[in-house]
N, C-alpha and C. Protein backbone atom coordinates (compact mmCIF):
# COMPACT_ATOMS: atom_id res chain seq x y z
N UNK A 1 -4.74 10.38 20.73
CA UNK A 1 -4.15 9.58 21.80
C UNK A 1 -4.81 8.20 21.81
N UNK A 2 -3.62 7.10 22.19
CA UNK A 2 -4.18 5.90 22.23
C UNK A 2 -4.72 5.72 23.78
N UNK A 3 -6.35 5.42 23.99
CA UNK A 3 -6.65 5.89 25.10
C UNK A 3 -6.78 3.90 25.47
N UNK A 4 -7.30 2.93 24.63
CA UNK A 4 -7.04 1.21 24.93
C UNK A 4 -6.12 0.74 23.62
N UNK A 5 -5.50 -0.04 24.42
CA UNK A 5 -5.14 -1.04 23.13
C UNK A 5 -5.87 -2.19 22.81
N UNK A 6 -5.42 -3.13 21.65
CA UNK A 6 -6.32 -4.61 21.63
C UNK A 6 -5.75 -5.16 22.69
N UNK A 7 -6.91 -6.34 23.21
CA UNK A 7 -6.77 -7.12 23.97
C UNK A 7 -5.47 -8.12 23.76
N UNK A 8 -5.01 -8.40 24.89
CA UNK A 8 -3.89 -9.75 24.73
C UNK A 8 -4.31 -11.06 23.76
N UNK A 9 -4.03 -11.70 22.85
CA UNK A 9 -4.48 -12.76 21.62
C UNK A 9 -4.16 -13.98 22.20
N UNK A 10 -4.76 -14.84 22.72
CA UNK A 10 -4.52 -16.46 23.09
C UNK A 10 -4.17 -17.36 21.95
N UNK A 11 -4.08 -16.55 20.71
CA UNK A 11 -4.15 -17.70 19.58
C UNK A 11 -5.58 -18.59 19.32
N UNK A 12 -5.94 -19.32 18.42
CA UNK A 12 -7.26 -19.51 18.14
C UNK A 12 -6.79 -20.40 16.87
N UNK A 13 -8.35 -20.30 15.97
CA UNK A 13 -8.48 -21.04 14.50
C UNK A 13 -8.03 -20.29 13.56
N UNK A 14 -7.29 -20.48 12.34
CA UNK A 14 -7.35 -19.80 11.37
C UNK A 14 -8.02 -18.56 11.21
N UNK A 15 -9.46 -18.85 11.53
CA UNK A 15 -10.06 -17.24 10.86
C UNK A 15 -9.50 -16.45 12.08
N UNK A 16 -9.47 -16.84 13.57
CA UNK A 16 -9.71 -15.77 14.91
C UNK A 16 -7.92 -15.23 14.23
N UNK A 17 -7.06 -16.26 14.01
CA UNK A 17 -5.65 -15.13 13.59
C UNK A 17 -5.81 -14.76 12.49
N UNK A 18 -6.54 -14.64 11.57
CA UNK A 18 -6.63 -13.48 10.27
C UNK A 18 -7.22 -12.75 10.60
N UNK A 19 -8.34 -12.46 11.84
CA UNK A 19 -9.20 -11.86 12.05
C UNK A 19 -8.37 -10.53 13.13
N UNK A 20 -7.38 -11.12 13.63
CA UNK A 20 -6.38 -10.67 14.82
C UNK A 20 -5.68 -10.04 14.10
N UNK A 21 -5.27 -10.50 12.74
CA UNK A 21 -3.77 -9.68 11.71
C UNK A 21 -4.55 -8.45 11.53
N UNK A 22 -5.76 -8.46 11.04
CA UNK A 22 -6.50 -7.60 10.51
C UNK A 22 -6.34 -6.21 11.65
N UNK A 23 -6.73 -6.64 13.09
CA UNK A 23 -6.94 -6.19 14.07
C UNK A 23 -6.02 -5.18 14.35
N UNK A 24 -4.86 -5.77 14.14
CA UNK A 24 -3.24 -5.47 14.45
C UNK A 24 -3.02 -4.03 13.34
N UNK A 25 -3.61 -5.05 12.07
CA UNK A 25 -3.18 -3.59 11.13
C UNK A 25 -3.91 -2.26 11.49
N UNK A 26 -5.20 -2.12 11.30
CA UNK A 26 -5.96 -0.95 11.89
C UNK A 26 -5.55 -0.41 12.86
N UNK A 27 -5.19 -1.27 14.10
CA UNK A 27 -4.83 -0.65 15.35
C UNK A 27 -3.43 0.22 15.37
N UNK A 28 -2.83 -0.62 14.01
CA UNK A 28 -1.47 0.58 13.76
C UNK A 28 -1.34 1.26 12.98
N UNK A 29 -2.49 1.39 11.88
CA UNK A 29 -2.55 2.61 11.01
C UNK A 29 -3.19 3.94 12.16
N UNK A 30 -4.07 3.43 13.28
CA UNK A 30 -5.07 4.05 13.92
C UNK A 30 -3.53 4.82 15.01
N UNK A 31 -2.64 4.26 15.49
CA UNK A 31 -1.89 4.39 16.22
C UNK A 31 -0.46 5.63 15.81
N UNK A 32 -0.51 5.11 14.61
CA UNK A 32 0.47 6.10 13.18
C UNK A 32 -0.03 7.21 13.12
N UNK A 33 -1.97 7.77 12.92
CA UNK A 33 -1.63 9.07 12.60
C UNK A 33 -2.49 9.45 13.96
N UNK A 34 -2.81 9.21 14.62
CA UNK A 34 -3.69 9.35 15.87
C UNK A 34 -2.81 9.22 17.35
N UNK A 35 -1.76 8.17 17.50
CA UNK A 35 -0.83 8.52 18.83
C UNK A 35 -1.22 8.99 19.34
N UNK A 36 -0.22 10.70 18.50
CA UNK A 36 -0.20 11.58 19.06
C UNK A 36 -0.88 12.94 18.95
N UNK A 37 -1.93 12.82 18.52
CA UNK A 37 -3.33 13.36 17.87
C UNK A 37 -4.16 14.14 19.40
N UNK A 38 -4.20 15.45 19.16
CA UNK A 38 -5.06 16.44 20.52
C UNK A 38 -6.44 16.46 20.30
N UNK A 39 -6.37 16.17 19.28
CA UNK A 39 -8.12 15.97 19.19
C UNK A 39 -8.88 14.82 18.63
N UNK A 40 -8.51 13.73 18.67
CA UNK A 40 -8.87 12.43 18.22
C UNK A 40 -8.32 11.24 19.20
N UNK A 41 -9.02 10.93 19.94
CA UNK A 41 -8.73 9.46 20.74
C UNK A 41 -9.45 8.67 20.35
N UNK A 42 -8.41 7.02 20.64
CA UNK A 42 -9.16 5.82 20.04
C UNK A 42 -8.86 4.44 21.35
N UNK A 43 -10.13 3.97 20.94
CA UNK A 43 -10.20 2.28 21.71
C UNK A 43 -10.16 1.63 20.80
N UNK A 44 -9.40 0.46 20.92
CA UNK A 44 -9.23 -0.25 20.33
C UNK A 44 -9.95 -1.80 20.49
N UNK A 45 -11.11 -2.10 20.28
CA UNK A 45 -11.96 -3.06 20.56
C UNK A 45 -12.18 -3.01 21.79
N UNK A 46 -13.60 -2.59 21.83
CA UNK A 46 -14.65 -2.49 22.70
C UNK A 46 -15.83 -3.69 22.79
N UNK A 47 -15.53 -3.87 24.12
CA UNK A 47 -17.02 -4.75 24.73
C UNK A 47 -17.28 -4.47 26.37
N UNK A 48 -18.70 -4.00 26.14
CA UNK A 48 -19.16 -3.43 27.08
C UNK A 48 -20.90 -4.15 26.90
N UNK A 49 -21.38 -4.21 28.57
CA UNK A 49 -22.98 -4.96 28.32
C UNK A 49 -23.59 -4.34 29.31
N UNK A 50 -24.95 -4.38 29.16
CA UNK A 50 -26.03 -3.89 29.87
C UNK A 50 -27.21 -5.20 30.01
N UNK A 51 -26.76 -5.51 30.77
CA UNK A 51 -27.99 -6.34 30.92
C UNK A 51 -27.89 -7.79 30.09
N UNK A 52 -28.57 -8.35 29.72
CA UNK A 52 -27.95 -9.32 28.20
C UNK A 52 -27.62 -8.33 27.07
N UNK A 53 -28.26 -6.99 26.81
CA UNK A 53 -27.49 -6.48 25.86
C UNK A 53 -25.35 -5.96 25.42
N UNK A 54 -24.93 -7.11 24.26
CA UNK A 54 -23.74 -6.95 24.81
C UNK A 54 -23.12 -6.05 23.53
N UNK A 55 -22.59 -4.81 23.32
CA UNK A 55 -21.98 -3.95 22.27
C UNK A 55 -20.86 -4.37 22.20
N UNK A 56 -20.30 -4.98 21.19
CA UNK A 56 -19.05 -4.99 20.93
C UNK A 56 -18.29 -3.85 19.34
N UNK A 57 -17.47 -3.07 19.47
CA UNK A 57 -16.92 -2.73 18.42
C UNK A 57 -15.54 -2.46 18.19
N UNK A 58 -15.23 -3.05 16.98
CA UNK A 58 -13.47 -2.61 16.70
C UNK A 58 -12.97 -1.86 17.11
N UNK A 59 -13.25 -0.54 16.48
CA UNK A 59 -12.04 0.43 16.51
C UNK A 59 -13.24 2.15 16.80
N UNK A 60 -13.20 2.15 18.36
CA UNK A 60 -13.86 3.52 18.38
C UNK A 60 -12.99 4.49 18.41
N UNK A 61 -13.50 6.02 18.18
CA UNK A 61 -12.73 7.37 18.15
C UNK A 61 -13.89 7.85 18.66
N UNK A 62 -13.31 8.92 19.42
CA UNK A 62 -13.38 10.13 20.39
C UNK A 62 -13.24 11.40 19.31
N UNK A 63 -13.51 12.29 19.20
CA UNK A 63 -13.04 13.22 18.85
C UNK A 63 -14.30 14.73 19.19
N UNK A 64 -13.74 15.97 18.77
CA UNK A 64 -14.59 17.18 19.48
C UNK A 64 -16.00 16.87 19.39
N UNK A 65 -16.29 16.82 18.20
CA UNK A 65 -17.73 16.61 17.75
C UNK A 65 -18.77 15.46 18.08
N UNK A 66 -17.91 14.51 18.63
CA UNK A 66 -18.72 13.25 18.60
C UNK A 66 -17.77 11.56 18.82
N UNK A 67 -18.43 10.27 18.36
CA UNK A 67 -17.94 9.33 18.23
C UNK A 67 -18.01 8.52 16.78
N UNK A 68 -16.85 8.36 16.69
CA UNK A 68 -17.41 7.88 15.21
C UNK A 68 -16.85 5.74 15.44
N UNK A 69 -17.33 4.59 14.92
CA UNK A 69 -17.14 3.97 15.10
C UNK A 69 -16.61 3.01 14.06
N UNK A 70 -15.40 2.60 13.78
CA UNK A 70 -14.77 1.59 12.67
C UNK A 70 -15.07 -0.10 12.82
N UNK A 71 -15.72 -0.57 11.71
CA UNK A 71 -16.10 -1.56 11.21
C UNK A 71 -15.48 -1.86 10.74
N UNK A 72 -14.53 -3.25 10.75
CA UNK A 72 -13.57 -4.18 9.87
C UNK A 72 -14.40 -5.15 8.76
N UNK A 73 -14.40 -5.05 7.58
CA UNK A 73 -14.95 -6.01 6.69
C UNK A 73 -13.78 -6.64 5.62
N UNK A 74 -13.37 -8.39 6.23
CA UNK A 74 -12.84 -8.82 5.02
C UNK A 74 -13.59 -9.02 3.67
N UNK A 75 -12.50 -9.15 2.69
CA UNK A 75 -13.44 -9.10 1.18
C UNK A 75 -12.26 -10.65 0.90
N UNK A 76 -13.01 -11.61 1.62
CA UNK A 76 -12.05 -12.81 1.00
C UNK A 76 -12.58 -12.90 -0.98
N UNK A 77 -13.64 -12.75 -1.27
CA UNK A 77 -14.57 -12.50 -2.16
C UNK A 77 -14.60 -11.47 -3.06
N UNK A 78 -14.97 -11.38 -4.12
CA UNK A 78 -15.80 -10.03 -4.71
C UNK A 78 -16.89 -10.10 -4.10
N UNK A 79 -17.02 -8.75 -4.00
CA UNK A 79 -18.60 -8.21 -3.36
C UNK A 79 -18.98 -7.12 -4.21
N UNK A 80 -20.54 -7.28 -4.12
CA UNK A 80 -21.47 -6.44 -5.01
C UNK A 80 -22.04 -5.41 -4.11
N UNK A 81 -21.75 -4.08 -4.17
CA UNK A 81 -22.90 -3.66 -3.10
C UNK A 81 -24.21 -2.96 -3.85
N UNK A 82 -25.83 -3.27 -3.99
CA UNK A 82 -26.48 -3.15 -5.21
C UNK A 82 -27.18 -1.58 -4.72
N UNK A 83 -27.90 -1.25 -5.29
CA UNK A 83 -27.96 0.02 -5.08
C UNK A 83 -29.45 0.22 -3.90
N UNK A 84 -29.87 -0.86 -3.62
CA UNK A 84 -30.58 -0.54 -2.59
C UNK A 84 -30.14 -0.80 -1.36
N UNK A 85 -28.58 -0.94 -1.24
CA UNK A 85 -27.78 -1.43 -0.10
C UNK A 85 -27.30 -2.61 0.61
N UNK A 86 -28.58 -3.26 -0.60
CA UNK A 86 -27.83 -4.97 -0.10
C UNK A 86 -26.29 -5.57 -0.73
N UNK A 87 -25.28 -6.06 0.24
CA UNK A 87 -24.36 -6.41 0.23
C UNK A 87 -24.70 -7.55 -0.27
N UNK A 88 -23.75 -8.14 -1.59
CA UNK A 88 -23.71 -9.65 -2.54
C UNK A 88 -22.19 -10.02 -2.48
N UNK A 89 -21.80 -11.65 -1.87
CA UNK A 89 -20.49 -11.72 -2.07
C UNK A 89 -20.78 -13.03 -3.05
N UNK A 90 -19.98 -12.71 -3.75
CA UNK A 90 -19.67 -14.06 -5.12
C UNK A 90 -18.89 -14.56 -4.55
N UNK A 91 -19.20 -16.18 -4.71
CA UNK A 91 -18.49 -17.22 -4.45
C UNK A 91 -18.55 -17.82 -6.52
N UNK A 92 -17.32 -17.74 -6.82
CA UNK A 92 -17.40 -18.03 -8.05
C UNK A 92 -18.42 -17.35 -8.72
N UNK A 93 -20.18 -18.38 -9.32
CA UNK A 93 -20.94 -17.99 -10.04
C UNK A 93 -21.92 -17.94 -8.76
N UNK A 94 -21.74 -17.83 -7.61
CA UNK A 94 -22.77 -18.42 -6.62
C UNK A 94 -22.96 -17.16 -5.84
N UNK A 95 -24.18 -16.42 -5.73
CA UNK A 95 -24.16 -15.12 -5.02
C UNK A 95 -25.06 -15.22 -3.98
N UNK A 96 -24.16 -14.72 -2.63
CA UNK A 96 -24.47 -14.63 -1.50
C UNK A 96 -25.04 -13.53 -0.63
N UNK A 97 -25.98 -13.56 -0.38
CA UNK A 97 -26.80 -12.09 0.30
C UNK A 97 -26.38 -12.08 1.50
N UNK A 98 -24.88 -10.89 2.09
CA UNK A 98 -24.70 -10.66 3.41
C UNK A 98 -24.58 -9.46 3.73
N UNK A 99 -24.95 -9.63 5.33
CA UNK A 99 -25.89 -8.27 6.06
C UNK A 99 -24.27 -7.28 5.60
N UNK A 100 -25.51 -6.43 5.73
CA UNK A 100 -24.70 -4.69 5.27
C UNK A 100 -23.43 -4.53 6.46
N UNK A 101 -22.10 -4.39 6.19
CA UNK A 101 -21.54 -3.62 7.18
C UNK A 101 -21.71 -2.27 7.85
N UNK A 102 -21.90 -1.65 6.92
CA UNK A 102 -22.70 0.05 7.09
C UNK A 102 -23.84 0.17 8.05
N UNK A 103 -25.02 -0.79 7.76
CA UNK A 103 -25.62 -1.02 8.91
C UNK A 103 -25.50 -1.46 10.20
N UNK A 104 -24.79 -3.06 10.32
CA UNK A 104 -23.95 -3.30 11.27
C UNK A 104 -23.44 -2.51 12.60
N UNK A 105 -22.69 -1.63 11.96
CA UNK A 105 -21.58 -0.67 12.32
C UNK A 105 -22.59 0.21 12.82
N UNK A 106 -23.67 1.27 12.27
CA UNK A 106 -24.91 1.90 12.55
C UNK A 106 -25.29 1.44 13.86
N UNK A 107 -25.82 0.14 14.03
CA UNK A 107 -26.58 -1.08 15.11
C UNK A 107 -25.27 -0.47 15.70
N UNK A 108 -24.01 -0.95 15.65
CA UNK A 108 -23.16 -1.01 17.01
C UNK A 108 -23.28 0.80 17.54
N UNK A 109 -22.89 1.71 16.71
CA UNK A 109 -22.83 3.12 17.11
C UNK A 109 -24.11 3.35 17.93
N UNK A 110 -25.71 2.63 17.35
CA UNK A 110 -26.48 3.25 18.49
C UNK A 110 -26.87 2.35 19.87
N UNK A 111 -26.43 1.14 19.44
CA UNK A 111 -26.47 0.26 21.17
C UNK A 111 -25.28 1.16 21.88
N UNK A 112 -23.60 1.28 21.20
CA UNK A 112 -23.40 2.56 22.44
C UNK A 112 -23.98 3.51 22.86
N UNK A 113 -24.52 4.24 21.63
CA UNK A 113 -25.32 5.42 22.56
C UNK A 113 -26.08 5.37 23.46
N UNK A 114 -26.81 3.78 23.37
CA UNK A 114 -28.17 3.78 24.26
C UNK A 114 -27.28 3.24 25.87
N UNK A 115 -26.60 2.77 25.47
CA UNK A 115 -25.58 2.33 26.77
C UNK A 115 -24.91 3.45 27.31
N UNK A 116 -24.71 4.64 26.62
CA UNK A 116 -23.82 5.69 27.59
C UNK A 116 -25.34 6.24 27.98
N UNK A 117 -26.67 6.26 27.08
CA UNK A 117 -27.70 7.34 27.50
C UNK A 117 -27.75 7.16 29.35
N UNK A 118 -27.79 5.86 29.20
CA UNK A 118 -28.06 5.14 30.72
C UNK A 118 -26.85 5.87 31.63
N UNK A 119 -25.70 6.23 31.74
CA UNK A 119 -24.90 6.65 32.57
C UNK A 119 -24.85 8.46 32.66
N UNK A 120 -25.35 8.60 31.56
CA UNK A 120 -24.75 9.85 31.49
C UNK A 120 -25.26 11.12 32.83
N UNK A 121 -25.09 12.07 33.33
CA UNK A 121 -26.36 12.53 34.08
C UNK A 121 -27.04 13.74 33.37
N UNK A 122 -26.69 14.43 32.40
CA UNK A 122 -27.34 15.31 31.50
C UNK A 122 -28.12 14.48 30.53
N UNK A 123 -29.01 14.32 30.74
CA UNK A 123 -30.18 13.29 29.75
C UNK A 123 -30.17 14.03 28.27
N UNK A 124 -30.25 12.83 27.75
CA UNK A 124 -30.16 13.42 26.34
C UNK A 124 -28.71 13.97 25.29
N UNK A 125 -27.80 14.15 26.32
CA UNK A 125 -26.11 14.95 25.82
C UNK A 125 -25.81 14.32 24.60
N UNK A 126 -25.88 12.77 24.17
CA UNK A 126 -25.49 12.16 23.60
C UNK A 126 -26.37 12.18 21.94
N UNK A 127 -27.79 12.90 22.05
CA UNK A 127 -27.89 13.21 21.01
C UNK A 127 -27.43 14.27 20.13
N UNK A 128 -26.93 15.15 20.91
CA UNK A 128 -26.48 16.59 20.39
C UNK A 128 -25.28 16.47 19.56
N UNK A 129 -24.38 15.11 19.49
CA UNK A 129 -23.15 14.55 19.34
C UNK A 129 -23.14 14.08 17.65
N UNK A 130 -22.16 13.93 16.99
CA UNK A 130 -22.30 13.42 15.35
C UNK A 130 -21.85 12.23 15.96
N UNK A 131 -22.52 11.24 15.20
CA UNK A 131 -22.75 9.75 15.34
C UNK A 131 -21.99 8.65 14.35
N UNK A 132 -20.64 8.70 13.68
CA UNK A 132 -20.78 8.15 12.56
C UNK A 132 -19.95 7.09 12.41
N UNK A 133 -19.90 6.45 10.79
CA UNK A 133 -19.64 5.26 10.76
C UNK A 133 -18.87 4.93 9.41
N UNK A 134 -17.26 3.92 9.29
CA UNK A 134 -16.50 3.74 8.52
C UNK A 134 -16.24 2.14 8.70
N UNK A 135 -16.82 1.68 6.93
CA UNK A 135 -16.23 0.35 7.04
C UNK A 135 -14.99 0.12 6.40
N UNK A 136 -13.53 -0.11 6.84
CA UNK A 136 -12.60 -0.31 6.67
C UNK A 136 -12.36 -2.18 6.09
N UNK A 137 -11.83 -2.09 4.65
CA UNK A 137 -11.91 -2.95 3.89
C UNK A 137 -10.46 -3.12 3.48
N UNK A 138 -10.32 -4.42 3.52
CA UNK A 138 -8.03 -4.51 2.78
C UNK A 138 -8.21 -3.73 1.07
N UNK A 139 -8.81 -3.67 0.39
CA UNK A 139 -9.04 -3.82 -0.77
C UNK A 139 -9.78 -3.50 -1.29
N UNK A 140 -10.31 -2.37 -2.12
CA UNK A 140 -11.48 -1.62 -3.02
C UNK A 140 -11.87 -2.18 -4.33
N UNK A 141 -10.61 -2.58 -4.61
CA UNK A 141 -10.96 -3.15 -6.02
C UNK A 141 -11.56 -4.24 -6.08
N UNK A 142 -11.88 -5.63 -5.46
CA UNK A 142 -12.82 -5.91 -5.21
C UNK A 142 -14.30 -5.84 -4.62
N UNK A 143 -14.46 -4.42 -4.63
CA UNK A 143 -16.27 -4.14 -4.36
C UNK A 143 -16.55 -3.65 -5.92
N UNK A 144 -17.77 -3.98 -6.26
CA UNK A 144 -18.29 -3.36 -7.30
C UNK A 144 -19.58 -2.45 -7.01
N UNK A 145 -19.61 -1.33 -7.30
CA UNK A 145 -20.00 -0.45 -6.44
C UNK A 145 -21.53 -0.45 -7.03
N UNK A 146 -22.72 0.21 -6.41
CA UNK A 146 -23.42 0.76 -6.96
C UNK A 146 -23.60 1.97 -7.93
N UNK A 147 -24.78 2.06 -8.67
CA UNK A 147 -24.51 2.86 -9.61
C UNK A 147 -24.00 4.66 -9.68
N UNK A 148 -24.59 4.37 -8.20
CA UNK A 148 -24.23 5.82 -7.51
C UNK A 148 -22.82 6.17 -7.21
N UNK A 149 -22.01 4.93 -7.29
CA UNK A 149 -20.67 5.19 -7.29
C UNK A 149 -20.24 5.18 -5.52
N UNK A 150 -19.26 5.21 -5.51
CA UNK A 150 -18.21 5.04 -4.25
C UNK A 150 -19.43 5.45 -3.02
N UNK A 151 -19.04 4.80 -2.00
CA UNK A 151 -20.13 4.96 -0.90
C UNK A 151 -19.12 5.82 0.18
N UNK A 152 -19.10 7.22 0.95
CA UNK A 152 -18.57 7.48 1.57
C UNK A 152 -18.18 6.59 2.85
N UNK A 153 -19.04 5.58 3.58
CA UNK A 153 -18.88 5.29 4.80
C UNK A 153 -18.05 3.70 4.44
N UNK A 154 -17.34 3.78 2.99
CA UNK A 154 -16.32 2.85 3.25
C UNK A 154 -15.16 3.01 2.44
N UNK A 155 -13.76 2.26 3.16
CA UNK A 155 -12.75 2.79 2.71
C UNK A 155 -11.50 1.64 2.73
N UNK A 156 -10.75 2.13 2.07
CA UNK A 156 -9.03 1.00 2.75
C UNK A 156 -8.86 1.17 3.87
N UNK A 157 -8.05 0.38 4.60
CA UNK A 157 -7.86 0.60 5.96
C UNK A 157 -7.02 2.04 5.82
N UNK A 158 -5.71 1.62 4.88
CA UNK A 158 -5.06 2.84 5.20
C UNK A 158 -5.27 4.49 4.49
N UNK A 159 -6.63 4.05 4.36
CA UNK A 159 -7.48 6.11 4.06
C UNK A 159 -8.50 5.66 5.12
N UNK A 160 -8.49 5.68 6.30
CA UNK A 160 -8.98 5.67 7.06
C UNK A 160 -8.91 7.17 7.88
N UNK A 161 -7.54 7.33 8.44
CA UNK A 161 -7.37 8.48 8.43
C UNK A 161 -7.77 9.90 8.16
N UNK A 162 -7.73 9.84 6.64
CA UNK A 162 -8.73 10.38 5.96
C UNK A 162 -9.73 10.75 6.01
N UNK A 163 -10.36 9.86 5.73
CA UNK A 163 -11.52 9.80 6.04
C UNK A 163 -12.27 10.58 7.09
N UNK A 164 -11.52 10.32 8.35
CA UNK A 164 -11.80 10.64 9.87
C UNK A 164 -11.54 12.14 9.83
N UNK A 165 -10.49 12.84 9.29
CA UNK A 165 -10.04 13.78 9.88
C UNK A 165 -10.89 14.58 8.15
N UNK A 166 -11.49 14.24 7.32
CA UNK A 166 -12.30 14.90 6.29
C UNK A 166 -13.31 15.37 7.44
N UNK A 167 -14.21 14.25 7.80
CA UNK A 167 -15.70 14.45 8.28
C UNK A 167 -14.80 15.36 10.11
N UNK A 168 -14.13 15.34 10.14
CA UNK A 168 -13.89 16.63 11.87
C UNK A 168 -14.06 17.55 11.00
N UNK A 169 -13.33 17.98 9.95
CA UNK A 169 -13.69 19.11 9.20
C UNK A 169 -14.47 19.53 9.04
N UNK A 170 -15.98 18.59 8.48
CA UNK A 170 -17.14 18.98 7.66
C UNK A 170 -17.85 19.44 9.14
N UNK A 171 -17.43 18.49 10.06
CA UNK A 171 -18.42 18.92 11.50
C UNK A 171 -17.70 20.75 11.75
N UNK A 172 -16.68 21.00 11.84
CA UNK A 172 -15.98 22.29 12.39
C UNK A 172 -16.67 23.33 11.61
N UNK A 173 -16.57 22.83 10.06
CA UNK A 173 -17.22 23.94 9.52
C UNK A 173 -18.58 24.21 9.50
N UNK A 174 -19.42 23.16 9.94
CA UNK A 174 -20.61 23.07 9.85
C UNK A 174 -21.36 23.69 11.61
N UNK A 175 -20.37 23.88 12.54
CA UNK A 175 -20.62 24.16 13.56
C UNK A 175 -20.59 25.52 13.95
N UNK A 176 -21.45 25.59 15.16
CA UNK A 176 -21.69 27.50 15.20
C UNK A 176 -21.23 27.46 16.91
N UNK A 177 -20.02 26.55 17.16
CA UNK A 177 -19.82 26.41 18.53
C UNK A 177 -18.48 26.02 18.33
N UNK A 178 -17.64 25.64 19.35
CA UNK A 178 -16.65 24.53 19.45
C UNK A 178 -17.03 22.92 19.98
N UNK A 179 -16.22 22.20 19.63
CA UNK A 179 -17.17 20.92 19.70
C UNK A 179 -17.59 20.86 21.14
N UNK A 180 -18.68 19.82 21.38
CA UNK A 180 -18.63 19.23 22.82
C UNK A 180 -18.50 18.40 23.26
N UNK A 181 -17.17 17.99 23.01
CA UNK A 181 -16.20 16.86 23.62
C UNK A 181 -15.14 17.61 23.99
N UNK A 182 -14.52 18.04 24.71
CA UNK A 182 -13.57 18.70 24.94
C UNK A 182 -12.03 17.18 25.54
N UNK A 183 -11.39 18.08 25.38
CA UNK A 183 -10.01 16.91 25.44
C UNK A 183 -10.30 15.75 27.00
N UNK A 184 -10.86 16.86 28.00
CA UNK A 184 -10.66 16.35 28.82
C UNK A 184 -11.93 15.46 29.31
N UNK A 185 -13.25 15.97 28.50
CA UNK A 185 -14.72 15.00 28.82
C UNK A 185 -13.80 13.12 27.82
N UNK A 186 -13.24 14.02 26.85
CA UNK A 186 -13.24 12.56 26.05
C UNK A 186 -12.11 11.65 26.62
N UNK A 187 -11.22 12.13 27.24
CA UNK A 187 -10.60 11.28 28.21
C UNK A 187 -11.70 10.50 29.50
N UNK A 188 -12.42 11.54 30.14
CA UNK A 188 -13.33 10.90 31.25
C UNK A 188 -13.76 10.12 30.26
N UNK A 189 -14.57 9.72 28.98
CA UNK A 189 -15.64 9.10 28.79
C UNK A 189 -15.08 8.07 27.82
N UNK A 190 -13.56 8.19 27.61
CA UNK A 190 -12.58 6.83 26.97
C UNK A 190 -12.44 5.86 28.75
N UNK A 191 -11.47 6.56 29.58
CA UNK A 191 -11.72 6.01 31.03
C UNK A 191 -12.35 5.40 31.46
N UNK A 192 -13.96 5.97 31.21
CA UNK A 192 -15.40 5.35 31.50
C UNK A 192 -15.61 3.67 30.74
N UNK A 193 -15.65 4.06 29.90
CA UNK A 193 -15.78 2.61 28.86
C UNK A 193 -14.47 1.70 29.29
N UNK A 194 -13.39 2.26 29.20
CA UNK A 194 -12.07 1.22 29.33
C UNK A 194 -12.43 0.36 30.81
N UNK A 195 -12.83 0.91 31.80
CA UNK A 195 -13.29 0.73 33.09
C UNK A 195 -14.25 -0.23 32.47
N UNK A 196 -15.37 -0.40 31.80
CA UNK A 196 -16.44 -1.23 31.70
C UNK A 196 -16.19 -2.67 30.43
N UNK A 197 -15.03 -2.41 30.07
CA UNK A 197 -14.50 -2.82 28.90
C UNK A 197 -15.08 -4.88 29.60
N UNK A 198 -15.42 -5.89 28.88
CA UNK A 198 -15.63 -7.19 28.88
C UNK A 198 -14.88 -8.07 28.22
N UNK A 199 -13.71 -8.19 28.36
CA UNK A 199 -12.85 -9.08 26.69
C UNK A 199 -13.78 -10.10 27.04
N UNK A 200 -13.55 -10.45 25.74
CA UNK A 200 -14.43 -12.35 25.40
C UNK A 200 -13.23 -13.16 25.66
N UNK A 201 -13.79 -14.28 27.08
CA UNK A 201 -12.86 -14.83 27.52
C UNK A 201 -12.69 -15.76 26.78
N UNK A 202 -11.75 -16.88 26.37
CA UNK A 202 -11.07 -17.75 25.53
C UNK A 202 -10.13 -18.23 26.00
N UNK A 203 -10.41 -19.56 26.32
CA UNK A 203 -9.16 -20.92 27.18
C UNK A 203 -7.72 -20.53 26.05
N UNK A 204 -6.52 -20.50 26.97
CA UNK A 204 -5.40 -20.25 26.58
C UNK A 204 -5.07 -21.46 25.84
N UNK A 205 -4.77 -21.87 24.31
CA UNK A 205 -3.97 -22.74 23.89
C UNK A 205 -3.17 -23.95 24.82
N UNK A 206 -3.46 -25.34 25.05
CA UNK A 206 -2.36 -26.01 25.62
C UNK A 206 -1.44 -26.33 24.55
């Protein structure tokens, strides 16, 4: 179930509407196999703050086991990812050292956690939960992978899906319970956030 949609778009610079197309697509591959999905809910760009600390992330999911959180990475570039995890984007012959999305995405999954730890009233609930993380990319064939080959925590946008509904699996089978998110906590705790939700305000186009 689509529990937020994206925010309303004021229009912007070049990158903020490629950055918005991008937005649009995920949110409707996410919308295609998830709708109407009983055990997978999604927000669709999240910003929520505590204090000066401010979490923002694309594309969260709900589901039995846990939260898992989607990271958008354009590849205007070839990119290298080397095998100790540092991300390289070539500009022509010119190679550029930029921060890991995988990590990124990591950073955003645990500033939420530390932001729901604060609300929750069972201390601690939120560790018991699978935590995970998918960087959604237009294009594979421009990464050149490490030697270890394909990195699970990234993908096309449209095996995203996939992806998501592989790892509910690996959690179901790996579990000696039923999850603990049940349909109706992950509605309260989509509710919860949508309620706390911050869009980044931006003067309307004259």
């Amino acid at each position: 179930m689509i529990l937020k949609e994206l925010d309303p778009f004021l229009g912007g610079s070049q990158d903020e509407i490629a950055h918005r197309i991008a937005q649009d697509r995920m949110a409707y591959h996410l919308r295609r196999y998830f709708g109407k999905s009983e055990e997978v809910d999604v927000l669709n760009y999240l910003r929520v703050n505590s204090g000066t600390v401010v979490t923002q992330i694309d594309h969260l999911l709900l589901h039995p086991f846990g939260l898992l959180v989607i990271e958008r990475e354009s590849l205007p570039e070839r990119v290298q990812i080397k095998d100790d995890g540092q991300w390289i984007r070539w500009r022509g012959d010119e190679a550029v050292e930029i921060r890991s999305p995988i990590t990124r995405a990591y950073l955003r999954a645990l500033s939420l956690k530390a932001f729901l730890d604060k609300y929750v009233k069972q201390k601690g609930f939120f560790d018991s939960i699978e935590l995970d993380v998918l960087v959604a990319v237009p294009d594979t064939d421009r990464i050149v992978w490490p030697t270890m080959g394909f990195l699970p925590e990234v993908c096309k946008t449209d095996q995203v899906h996939e992806r998501v509904n592989q790892r509910i699996l690996q959690c179901r089978r790996a579990a000696t319970a039923a999850g603990v998110l049940t349909s109706a906590e992950r509605r309260r705790l989509g509710d919860f956030l949508r309620s706390l939700h911050r869009p980044l305000i931006r003067s309307a186009p004259r």
